[in-house]
N, C-alpha and C. Protein backbone atom coordinates (compact mmCIF):
# COMPACT_ATOMS: atom_id res chain seq x y z
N UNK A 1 -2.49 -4.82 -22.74
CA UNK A 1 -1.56 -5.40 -21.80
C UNK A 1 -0.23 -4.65 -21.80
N UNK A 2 0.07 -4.20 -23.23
CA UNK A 2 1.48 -3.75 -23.15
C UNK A 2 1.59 -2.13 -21.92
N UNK A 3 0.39 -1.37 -21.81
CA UNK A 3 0.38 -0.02 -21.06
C UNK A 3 0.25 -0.56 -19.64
N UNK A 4 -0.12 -1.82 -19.43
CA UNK A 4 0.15 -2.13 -18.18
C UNK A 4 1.56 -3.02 -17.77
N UNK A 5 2.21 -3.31 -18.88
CA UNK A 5 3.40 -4.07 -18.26
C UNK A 5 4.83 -2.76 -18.85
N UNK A 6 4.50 -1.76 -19.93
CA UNK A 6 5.48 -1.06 -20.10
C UNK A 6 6.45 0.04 -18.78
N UNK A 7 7.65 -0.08 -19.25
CA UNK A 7 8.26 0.46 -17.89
C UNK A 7 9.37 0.69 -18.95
N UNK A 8 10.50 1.67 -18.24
CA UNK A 8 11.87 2.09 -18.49
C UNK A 8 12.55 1.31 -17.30
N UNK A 9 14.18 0.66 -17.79
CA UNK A 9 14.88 0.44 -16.76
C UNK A 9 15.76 1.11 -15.57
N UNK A 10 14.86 2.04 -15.23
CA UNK A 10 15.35 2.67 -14.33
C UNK A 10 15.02 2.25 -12.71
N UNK A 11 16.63 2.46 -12.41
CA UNK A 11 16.29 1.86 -10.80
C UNK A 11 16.16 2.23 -9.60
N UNK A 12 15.55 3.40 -10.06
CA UNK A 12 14.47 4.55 -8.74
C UNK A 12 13.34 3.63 -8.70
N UNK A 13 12.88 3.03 -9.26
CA UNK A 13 11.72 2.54 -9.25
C UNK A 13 11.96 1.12 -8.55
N UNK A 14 12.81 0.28 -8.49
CA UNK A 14 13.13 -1.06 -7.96
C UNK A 14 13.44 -0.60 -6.42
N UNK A 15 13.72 0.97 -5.75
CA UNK A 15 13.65 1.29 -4.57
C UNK A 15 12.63 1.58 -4.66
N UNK A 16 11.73 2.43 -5.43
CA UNK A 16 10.57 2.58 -4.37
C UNK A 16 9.58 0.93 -4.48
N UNK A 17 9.78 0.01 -5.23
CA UNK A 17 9.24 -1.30 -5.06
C UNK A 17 9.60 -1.98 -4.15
N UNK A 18 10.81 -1.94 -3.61
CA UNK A 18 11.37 -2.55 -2.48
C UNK A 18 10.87 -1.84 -1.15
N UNK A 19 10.74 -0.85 -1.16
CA UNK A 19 10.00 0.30 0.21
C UNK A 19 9.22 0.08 0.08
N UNK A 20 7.85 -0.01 -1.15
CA UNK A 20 6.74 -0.67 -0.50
C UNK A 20 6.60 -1.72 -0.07
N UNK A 21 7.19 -2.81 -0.63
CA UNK A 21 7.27 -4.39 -0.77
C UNK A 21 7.96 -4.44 0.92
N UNK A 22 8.79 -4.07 1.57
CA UNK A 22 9.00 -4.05 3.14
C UNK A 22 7.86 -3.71 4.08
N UNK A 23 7.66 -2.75 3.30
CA UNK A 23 6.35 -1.92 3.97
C UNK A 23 4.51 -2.22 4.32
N UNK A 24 4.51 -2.88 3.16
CA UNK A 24 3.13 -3.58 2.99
C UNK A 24 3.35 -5.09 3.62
N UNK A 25 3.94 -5.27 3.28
CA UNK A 25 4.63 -6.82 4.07
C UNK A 25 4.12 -7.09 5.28
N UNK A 26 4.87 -5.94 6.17
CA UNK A 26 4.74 -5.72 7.65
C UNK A 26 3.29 -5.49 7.91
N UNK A 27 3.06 -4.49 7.19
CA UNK A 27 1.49 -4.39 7.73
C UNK A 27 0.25 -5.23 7.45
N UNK A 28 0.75 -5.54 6.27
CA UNK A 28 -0.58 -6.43 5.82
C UNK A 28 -0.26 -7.96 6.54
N UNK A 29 0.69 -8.04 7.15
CA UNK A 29 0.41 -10.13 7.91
C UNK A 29 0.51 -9.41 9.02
N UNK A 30 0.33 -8.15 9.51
CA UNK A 30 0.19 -7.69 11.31
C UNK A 30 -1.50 -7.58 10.81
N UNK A 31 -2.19 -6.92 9.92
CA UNK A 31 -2.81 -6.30 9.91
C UNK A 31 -3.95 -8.02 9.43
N UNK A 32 -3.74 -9.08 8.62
CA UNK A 32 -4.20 -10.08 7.97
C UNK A 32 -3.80 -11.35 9.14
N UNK A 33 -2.75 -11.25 9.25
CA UNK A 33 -2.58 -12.68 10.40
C UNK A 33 -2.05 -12.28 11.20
N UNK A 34 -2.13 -10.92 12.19
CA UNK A 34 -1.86 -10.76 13.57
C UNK A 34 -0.48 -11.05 14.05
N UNK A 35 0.60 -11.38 13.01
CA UNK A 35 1.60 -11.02 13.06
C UNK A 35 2.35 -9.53 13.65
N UNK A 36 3.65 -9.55 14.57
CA UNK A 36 4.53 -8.49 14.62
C UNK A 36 3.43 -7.20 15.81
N UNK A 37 2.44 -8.17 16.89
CA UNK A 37 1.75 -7.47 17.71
C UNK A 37 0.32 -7.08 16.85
N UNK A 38 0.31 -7.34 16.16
CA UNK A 38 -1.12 -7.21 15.07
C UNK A 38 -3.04 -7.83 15.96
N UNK A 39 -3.74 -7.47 14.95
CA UNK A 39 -4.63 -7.55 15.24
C UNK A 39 -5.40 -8.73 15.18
N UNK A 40 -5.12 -9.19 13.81
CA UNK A 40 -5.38 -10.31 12.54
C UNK A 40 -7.05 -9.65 12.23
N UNK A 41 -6.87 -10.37 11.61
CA UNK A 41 -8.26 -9.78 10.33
C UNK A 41 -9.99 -9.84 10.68
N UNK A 42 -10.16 -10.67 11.38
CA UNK A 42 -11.48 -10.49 12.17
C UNK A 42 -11.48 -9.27 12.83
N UNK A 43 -10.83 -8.99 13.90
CA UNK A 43 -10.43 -7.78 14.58
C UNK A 43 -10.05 -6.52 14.25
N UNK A 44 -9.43 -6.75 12.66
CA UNK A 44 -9.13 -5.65 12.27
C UNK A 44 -9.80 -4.62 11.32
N UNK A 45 -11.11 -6.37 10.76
CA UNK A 45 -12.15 -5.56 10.05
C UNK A 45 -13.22 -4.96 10.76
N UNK A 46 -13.42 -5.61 11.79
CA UNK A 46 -14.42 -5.40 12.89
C UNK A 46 -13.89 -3.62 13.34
N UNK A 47 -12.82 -3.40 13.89
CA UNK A 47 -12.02 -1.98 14.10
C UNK A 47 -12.51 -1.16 12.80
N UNK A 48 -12.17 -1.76 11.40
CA UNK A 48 -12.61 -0.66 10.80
C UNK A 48 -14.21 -0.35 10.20
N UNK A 49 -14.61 -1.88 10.49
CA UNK A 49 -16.56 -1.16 10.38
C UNK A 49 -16.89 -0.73 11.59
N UNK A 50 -16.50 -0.30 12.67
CA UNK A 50 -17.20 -0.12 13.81
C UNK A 50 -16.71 1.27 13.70
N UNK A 51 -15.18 1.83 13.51
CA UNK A 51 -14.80 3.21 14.19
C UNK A 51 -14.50 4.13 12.18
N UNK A 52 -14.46 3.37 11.44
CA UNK A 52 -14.57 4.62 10.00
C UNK A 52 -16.06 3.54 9.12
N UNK A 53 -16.75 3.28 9.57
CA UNK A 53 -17.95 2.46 8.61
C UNK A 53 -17.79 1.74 7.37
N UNK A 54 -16.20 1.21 7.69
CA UNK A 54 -16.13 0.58 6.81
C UNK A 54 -16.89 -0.63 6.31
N UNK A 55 -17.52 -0.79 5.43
CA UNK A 55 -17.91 -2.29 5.19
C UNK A 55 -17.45 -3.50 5.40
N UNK A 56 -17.28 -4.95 5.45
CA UNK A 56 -16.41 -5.83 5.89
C UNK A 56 -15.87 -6.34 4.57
N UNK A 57 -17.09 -6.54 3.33
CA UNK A 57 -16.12 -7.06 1.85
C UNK A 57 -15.00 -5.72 1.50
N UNK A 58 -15.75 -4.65 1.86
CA UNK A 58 -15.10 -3.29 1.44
C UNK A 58 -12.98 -3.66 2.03
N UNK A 59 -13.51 -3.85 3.11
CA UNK A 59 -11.65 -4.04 4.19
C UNK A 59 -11.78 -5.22 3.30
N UNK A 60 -12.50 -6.12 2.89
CA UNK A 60 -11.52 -7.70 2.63
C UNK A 60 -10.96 -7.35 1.40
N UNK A 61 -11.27 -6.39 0.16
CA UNK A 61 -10.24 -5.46 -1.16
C UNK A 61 -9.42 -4.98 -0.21
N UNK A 62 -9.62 -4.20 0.59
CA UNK A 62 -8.21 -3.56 1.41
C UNK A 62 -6.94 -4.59 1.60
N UNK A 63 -7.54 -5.67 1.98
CA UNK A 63 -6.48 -6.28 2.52
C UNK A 63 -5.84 -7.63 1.36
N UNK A 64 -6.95 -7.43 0.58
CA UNK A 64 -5.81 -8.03 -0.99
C UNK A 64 -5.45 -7.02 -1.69
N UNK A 65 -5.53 -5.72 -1.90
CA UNK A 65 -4.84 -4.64 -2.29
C UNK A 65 -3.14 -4.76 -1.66
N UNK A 66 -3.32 -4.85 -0.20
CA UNK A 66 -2.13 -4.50 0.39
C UNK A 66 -1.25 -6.15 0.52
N UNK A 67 -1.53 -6.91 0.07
CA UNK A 67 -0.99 -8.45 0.49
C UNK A 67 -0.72 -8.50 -1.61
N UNK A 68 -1.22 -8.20 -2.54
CA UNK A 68 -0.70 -8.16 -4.03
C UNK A 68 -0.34 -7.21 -3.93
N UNK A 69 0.09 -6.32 -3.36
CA UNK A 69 0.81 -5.26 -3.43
C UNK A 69 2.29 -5.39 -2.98
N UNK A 70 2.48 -5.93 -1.76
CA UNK A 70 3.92 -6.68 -1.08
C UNK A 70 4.04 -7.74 -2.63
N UNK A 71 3.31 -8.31 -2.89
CA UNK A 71 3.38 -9.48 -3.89
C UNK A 71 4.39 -8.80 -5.16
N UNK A 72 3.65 -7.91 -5.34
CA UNK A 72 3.87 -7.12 -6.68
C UNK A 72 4.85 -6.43 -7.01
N UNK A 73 5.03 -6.04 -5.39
CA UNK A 73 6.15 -4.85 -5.52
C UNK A 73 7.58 -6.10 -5.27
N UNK A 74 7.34 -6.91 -4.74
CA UNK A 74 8.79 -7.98 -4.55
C UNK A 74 9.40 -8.40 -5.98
N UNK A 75 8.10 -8.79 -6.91
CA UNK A 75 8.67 -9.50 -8.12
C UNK A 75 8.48 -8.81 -9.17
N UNK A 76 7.90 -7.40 -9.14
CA UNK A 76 8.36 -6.92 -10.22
C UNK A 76 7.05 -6.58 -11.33
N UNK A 77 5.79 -7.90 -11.25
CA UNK A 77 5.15 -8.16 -11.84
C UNK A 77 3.68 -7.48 -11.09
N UNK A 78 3.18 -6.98 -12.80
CA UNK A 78 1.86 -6.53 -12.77
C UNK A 78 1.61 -5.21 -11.39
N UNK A 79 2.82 -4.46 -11.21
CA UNK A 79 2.98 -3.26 -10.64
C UNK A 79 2.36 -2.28 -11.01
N UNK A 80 1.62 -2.18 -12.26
CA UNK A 80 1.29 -0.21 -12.27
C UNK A 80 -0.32 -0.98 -11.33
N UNK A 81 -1.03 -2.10 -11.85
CA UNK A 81 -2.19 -2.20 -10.79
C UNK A 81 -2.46 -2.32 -9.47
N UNK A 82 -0.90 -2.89 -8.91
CA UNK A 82 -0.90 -3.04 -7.26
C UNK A 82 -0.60 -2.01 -6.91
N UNK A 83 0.11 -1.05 -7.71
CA UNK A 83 0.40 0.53 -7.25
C UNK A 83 -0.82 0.89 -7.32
N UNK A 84 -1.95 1.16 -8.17
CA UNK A 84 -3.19 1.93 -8.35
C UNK A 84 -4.18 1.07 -6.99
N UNK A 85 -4.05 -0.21 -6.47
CA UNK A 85 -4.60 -0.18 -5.21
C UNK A 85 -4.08 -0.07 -4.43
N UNK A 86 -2.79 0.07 -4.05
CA UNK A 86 -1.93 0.29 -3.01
C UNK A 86 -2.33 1.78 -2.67
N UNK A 87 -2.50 3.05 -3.75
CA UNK A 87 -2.34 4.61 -3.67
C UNK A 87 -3.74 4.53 -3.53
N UNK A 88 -4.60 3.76 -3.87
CA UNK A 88 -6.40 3.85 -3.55
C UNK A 88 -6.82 3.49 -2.31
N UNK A 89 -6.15 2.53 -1.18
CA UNK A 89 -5.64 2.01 -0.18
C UNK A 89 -5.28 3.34 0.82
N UNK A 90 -3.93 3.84 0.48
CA UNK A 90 -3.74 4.99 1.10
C UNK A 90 -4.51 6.30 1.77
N UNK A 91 -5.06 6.54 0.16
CA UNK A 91 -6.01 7.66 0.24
C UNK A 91 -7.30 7.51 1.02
N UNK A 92 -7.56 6.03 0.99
CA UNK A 92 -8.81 6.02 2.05
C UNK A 92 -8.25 5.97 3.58
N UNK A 93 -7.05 5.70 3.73
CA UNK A 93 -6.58 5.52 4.81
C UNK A 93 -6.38 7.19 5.30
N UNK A 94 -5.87 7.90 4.97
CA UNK A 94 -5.66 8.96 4.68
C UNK A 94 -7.14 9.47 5.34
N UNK A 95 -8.05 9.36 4.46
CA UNK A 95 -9.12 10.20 4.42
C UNK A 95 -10.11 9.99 5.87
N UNK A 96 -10.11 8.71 5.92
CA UNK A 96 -10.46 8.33 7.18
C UNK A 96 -10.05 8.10 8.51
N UNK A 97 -8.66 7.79 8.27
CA UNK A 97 -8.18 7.64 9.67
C UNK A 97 -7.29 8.63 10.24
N UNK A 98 -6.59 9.44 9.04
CA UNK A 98 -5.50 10.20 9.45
C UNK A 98 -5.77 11.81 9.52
N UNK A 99 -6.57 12.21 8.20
CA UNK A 99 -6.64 13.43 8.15
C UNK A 99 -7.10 14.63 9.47
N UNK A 100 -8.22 13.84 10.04
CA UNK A 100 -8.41 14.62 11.86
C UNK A 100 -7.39 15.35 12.16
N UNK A 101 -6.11 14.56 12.41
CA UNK A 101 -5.14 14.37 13.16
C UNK A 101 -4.46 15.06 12.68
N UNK A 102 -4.17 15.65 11.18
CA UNK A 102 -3.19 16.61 11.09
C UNK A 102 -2.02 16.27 9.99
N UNK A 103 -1.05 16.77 9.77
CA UNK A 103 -0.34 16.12 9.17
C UNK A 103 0.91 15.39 9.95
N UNK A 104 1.43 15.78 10.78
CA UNK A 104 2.37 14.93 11.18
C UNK A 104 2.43 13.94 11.85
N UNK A 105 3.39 12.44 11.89
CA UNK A 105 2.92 11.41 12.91
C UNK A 105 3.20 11.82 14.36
N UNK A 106 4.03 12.45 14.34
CA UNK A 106 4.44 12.11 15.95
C UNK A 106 3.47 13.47 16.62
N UNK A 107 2.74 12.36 16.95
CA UNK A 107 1.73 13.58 17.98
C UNK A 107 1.48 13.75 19.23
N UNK A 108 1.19 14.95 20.03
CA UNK A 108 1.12 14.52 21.30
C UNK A 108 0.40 13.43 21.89
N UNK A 109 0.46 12.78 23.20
CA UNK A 109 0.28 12.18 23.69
C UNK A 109 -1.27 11.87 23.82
N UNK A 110 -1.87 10.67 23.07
CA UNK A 110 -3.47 10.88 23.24
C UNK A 110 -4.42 11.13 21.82
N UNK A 111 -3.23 11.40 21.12
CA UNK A 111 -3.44 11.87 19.71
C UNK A 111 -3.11 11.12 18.74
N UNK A 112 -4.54 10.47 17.78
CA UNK A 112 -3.72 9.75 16.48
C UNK A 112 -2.83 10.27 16.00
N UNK A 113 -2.31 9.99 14.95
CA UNK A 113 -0.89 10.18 13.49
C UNK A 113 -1.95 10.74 12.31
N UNK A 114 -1.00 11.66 12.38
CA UNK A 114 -1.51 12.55 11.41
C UNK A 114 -1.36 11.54 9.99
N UNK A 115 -0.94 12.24 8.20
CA UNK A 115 -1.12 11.83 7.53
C UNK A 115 0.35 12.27 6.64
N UNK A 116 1.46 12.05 7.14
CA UNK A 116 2.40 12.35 6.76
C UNK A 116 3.25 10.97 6.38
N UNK A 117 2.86 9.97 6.75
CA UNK A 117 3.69 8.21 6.41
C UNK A 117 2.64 8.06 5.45
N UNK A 118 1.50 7.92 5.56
CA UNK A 118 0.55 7.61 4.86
C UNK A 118 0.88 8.36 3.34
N UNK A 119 0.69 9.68 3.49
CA UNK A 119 0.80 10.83 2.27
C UNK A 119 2.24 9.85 1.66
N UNK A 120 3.36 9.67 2.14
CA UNK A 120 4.47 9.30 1.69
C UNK A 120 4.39 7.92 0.51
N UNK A 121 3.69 7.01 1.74
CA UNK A 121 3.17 5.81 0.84
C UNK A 121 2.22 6.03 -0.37
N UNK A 122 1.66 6.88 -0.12
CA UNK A 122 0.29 6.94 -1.79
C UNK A 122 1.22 7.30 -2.54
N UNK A 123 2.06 8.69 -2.34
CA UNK A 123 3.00 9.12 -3.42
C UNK A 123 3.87 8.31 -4.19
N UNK A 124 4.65 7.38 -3.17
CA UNK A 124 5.30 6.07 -3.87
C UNK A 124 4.51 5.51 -4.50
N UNK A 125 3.57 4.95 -4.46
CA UNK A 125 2.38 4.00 -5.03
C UNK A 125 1.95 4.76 -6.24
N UNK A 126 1.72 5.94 -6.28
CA UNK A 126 1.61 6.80 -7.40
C UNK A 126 2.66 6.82 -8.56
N UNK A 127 3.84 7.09 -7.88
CA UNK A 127 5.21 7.18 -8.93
C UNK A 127 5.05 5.65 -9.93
N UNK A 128 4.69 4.82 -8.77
CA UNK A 128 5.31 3.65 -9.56
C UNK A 128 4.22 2.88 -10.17
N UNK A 129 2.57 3.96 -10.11
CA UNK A 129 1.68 3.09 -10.95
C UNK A 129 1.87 4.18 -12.36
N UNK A 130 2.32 5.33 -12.03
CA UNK A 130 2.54 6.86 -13.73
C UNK A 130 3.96 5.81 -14.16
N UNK A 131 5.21 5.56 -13.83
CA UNK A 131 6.11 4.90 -14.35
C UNK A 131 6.48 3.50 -14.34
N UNK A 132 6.08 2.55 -13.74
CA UNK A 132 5.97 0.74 -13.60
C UNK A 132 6.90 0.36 -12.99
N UNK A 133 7.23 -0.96 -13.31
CA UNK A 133 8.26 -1.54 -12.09
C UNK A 133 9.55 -1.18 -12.04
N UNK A 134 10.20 -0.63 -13.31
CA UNK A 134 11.56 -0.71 -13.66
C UNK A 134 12.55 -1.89 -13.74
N UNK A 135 13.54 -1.43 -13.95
CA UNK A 135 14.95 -2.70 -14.27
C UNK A 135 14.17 -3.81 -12.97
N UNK A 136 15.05 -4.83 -13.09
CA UNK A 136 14.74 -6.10 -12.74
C UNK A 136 13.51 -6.87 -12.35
N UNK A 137 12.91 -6.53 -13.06
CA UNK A 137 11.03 -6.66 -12.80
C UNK A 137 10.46 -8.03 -14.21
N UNK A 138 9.21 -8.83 -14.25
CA UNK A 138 8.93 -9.18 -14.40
C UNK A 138 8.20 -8.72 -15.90
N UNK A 139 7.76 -7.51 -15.52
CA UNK A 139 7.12 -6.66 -16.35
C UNK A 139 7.88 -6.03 -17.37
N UNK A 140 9.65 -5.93 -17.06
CA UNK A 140 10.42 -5.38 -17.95
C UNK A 140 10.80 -6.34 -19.04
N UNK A 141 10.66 -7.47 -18.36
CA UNK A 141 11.09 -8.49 -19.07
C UNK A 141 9.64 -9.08 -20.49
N UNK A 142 8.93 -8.98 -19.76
CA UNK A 142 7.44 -9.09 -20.96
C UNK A 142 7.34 -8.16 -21.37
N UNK A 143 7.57 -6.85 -20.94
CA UNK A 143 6.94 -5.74 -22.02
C UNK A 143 8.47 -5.24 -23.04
N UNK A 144 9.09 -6.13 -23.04
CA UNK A 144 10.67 -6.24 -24.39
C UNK A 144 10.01 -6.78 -25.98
């Protein structure tokens, strides 16, 4: 338990928890309850077994990856694992939906988004599952 709750108080890491924790937020209740022009989750698993073969239990981990991940990254707690599905999350996102397309988002007209927001998010998710939550976290406070 202690290699999963150990962290330094450093507070690079409480920004990149807060950037995901905004970030996953948004997408996962657009992406889970059709929130903010969203799809909601019938629709959105259906989108991804029909156009990348995704499985449907396969998206229903996707979408508690990314909903304990907003969770995780807000309070601090049990972060190096919501980072390791948050950056496992990415990379399939990445692999399947973005890579075609290239690396950059803004593409011409007609053209998915490349893999350059995406790439950004795994990397965060990465930093902060190799180093943990940092200062004001849940985890700093148990792993003392």
């Amino acid at each position: 338990m202690t290699a999963i709750l150990q962290t330094d108080h450093s507070y690079a890491y409480v920004v990149l928890r807060f950037g995901l924790a905004v970030t996953f937020f948004a997408h996962s209740t657009q992406q889970v309850l059709g929130w903010h022009g969203g799809k909601g989750a019938r629709e959105t698993l259906a989108n991804w077994q029909q156009k990348y073969q995704i499985p449907i239990a396969i998206g229903v981990v996707g979408f508690c990856a990314e909903i304990f991940g907003w969770v995780a990254m807000t309070t601090g707690f049990l972060v190096r694992p919501a980072a390791l599905g948050l950056a496992i999350f990415m990379a399939m996102a990445i692999q399947k939906a973005h890579w075609s397309n290239g690396f950059f988002l803004a593409q011409s007209h007609g053209k998915g988004t490349g893999i350059e927001f995406c790439l950004a998010l795994f990397l965060m998710s990465l930093a902060l599952f190799i180093g943990g939550a940092g200062a004001f976290s849940i985890d700093a406070l148990l792993s003392r």
